[in-house]
Protein backbone atom coordinates (compact mmCIF):
# COMPACT_ATOMS: atom_id res chain seq x y z
CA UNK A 1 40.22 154.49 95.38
CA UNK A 2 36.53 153.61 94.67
CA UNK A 3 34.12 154.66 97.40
CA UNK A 4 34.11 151.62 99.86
CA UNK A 5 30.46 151.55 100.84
CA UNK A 6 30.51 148.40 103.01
CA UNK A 7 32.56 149.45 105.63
CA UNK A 8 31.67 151.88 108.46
CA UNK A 9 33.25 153.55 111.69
CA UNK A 10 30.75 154.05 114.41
CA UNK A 11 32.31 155.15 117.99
CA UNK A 12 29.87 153.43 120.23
CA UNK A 13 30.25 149.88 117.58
CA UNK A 14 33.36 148.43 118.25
CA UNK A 15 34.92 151.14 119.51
CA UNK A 16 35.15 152.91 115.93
CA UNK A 17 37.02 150.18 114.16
CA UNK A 18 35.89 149.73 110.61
CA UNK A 19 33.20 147.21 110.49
CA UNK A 20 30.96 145.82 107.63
CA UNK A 21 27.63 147.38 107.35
CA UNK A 22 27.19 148.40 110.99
CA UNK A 23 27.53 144.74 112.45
CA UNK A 24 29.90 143.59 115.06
CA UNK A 25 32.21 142.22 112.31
CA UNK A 26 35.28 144.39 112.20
CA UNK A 27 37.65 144.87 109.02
CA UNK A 28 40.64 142.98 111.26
CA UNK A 29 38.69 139.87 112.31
CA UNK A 30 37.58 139.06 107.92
CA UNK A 31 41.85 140.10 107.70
CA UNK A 32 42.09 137.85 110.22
CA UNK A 33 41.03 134.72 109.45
CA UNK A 34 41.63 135.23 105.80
CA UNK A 35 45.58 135.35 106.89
CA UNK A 36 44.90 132.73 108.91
CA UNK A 37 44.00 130.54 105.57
CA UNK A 38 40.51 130.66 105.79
CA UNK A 39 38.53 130.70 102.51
CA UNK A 40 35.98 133.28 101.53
CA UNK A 41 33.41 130.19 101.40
CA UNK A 42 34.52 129.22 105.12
CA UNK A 43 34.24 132.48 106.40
CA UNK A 44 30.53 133.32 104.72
CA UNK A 45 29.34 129.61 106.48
CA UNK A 46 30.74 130.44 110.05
CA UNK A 47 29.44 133.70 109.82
CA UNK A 48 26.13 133.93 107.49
CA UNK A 49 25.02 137.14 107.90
CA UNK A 50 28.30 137.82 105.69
CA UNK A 51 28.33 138.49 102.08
CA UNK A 52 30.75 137.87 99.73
CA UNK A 53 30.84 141.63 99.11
CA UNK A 54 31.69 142.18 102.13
CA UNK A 55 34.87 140.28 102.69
CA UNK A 56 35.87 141.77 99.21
CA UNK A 57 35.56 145.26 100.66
CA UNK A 58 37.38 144.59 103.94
CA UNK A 59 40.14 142.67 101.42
CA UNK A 60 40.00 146.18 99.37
CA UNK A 61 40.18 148.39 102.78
CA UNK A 62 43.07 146.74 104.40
CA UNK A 63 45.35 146.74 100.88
CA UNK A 64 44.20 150.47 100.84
CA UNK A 65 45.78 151.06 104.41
CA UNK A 66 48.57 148.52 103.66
CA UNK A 67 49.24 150.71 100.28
CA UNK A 68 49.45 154.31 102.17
CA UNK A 69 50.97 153.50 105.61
CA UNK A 70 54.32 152.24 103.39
CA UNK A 71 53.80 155.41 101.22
CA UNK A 72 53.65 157.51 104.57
CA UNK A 73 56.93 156.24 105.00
CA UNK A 74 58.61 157.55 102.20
CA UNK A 75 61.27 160.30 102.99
């Protein structure tokens, strides 16, 4: 997996979840409303200190987590 630079874990930001760049914009809330049927374009006008980067790299994260939690469960 390519070095995900956007994303950071900081105990005293949101408890340590991953968020994007430092902010208080965790990897589960882009998940979120992107599951929820969001667009990229909705979520970067409700929430314009966003870049498009950045809900590729939370996209990239959580497919990452998705893609080893079902390995971990291999026999």
């Amino acid at each position: 997996m390519n070095q995900l630079t956007r994303i950071t874990f900081n105990p005293e930001v949101m408890g340590g979840k991953p968020c994007i760049r430092g902010l208080r914009m965790t990897v589960g809330t882009i998940v979120g409303l992107m599951v929820s049927g969001k667009t990229p374009e909705e979520i970067l006008k409700a929430y314009p200190y966003l870049e498009l980067a950045d809900i590729y790299e939370a996209l990239a994260y959580a497919n990452y987590l998705e893609h080893y939690l079902n390995l971990s469960k291999l026999p």
